[in-house]
Protein backbone atom coordinates (compact mmCIF):
# COMPACT_ATOMS: atom_id res chain seq x y z
CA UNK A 1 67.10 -40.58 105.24
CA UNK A 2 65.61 -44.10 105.63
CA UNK A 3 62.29 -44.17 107.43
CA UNK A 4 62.02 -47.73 108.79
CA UNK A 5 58.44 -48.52 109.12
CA UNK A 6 54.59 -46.76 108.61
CA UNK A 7 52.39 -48.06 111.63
CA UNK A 8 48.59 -47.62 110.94
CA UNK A 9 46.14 -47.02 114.19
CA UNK A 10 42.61 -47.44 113.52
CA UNK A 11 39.49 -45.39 115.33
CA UNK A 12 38.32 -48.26 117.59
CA UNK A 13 42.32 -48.39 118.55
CA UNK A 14 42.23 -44.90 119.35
CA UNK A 15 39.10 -45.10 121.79
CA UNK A 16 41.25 -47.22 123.65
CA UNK A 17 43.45 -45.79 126.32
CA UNK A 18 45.19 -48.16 127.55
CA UNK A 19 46.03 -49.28 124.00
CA UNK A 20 47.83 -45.74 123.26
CA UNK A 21 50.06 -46.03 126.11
CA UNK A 22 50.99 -49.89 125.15
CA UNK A 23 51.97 -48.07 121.54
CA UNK A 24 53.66 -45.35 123.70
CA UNK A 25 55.53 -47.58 126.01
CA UNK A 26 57.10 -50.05 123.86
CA UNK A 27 58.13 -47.71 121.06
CA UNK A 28 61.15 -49.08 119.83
CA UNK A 29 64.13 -46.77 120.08
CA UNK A 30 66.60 -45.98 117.65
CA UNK A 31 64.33 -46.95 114.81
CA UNK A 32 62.42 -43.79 112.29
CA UNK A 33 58.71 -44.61 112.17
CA UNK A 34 55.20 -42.93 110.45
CA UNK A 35 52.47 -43.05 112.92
CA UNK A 36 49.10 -42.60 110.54
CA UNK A 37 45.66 -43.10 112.57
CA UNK A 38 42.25 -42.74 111.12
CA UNK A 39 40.24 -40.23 111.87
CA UNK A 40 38.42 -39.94 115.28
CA UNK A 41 34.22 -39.27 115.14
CA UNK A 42 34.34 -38.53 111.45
CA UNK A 43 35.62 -34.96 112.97
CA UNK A 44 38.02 -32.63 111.83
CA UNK A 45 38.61 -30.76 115.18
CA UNK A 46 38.46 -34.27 117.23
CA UNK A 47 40.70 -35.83 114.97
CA UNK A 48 43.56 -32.99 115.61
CA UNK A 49 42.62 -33.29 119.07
CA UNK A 50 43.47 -37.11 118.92
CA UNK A 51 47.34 -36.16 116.57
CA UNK A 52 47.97 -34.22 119.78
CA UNK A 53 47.01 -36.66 122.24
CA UNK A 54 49.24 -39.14 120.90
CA UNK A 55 51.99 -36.58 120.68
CA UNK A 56 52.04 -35.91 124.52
CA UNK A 57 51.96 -39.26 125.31
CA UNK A 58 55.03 -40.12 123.41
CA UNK A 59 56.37 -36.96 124.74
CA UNK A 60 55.87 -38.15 128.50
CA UNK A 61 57.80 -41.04 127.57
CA UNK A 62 61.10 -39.11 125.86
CA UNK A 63 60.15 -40.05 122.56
CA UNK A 64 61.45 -37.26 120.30
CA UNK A 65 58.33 -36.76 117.98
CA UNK A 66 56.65 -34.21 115.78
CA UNK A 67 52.66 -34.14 115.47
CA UNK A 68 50.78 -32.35 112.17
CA UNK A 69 47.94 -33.07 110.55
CA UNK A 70 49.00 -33.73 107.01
CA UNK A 71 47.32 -30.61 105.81
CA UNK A 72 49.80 -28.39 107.79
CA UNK A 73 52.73 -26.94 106.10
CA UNK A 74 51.30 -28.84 103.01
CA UNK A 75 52.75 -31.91 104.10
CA UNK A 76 50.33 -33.81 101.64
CA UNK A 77 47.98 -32.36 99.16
CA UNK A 78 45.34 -34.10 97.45
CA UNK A 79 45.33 -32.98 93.68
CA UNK A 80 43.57 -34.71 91.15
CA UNK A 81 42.71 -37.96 92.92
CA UNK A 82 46.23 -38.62 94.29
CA UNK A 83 47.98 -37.85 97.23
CA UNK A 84 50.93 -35.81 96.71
CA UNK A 85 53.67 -36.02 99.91
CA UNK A 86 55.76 -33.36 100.70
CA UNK A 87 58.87 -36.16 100.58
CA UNK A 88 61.83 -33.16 101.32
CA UNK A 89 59.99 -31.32 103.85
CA UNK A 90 58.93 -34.29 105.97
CA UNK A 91 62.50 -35.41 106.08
CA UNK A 92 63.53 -32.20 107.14
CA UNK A 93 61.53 -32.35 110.05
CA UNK A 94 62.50 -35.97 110.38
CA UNK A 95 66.11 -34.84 111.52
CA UNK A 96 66.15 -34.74 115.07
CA UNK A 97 63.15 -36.94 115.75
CA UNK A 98 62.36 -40.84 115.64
CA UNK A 99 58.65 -40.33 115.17
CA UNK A 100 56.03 -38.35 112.93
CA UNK A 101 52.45 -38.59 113.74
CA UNK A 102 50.02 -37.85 111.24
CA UNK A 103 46.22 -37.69 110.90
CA UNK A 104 44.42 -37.95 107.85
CA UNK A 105 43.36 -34.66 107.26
CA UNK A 106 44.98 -33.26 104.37
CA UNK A 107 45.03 -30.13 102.11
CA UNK A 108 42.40 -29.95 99.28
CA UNK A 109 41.97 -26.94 97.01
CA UNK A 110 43.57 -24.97 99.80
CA UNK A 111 41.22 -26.18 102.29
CA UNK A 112 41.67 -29.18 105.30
CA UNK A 113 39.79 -32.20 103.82
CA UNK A 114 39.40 -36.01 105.80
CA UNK A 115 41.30 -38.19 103.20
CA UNK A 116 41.38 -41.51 102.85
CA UNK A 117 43.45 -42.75 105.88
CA UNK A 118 44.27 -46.06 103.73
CA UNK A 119 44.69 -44.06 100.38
CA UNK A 120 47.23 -41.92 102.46
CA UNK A 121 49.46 -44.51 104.02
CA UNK A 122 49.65 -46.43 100.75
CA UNK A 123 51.05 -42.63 99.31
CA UNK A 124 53.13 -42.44 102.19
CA UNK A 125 54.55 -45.42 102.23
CA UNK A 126 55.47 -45.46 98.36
CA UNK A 127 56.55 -42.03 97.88
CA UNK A 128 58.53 -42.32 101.32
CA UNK A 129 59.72 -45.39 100.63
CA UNK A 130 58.91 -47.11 103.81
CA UNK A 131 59.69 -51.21 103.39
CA UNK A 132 57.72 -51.93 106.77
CA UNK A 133 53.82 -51.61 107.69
CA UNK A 134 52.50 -52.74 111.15
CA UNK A 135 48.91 -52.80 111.64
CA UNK A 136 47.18 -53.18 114.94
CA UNK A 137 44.39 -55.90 115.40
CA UNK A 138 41.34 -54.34 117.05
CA UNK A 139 41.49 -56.10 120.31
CA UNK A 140 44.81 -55.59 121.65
CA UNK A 141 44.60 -58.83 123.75
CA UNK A 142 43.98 -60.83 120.36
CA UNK A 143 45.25 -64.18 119.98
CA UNK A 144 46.06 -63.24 116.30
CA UNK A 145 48.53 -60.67 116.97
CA UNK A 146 50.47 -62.80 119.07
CA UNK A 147 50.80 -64.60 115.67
CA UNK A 148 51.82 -62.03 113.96
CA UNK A 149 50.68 -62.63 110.56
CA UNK A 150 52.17 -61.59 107.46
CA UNK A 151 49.33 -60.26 105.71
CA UNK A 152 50.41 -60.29 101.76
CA UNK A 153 47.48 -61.17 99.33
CA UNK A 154 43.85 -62.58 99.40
CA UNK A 155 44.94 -65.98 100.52
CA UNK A 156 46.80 -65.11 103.43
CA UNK A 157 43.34 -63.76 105.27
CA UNK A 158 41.26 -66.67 104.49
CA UNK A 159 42.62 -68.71 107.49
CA UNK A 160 42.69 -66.03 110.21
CA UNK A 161 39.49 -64.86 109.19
CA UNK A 162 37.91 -68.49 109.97
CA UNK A 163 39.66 -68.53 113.03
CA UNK A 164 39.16 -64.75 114.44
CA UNK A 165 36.05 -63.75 113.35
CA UNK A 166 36.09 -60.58 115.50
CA UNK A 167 39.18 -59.30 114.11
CA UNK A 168 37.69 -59.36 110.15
CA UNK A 169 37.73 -55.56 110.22
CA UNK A 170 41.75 -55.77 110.93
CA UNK A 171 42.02 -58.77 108.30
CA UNK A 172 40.00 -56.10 105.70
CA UNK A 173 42.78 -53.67 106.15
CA UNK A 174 45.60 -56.07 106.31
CA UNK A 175 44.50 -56.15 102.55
CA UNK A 176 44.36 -53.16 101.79
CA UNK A 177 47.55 -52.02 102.85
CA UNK A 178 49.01 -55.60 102.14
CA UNK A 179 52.05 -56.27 102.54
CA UNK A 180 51.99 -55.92 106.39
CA UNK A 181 52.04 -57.65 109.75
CA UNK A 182 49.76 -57.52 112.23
CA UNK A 183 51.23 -57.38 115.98
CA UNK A 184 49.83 -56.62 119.50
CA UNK A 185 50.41 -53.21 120.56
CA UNK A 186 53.21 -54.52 123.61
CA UNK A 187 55.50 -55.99 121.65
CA UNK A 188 55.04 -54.12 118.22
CA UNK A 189 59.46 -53.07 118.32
CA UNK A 190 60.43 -56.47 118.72
């Protein structure tokens, strides 16, 4: 089972509507993708809310997609200051569907915990081995996306962040979860 690509959505992306649906209606078909967001309000109960959201939305559109919050069916655990993915069971569920949606609220001690949204997709991504991460900028009209940068070390922000000031909190996690590309939401398949 070869999951293609991890894409990261970040809370001021989920506040945004008509951003969802631009996710939702250019989903690129045929391909196996990881949909992590962040967490929505800081809130447990608003962030499943949010998973679920997303879920229908894709749904509308005949996208064949499961929704958990990672602390469900112990999907990932967090032990000992790592995140530890449920690799088999994921791709069990993976079978029949071309998306997974997942929130950052996973199992600690037993008990549902907000992780580390960035923390978790680096897990994910390694222990799943996914070769592809697409990040979001915060505006989805940004001129940056529509350059799509190859974010891969220290250097490679220094010139977007001079020229898009506004989008320094995308740049920041372009770094973090480095290496990754940041698109616009419309044409994110292509």
């Amino acid at each position: 089972m070869q999951v293609n690509k991890l894409l990261y959505i970040a809370e001021e992306n989920l506040k945004d509507r008509l951003f969802i649906k631009d996710i939702v209606h250019n989903f690129p078909q045929g391909e196996k993708m990881v949909l992590l967001h962040e967490a929505f309000k800081g809130s447990v109960s608003d962030t499943r809310f949010v998973t679920k959201r997303i879920s229908a939305y894709f749904s509308e559109q005949m996208v064949y997609n499961n929704a958990f919050s990672a602390d469900q069916r112990k999907l990932v655990e967090y032990e000992n200051g790592t995140y530890r993915v449920n690799k088999n069971l994921i791709f069990s569920l993976f079978q029949h569907i071309q998306l997974f949606i997942l929130n950052p609220i996973v199992s600690k001690e037993g008990t549902a915990w907000l992780g580390d949204p960035m923390e978790l997709a680096l897990a994910l991504r390694q222990q799943l081995e996914i070769s592809s991460t697409t990040l979001f900028p915060s505006n989805s009209l940004s001129p940056l996306a529509n350059k799509r940068p190859v974010i891969q070390k220290d250097s490679d922000i220094s010139y977007w962040q001079n020229l898009y000031e506004e989008e320094e909190p995308t740049l920041k996690r372009a770094l973090s979860l480095a290496p990754v590309q940041i698109v616009p939401p419309s044409s994110y398949g292509s």
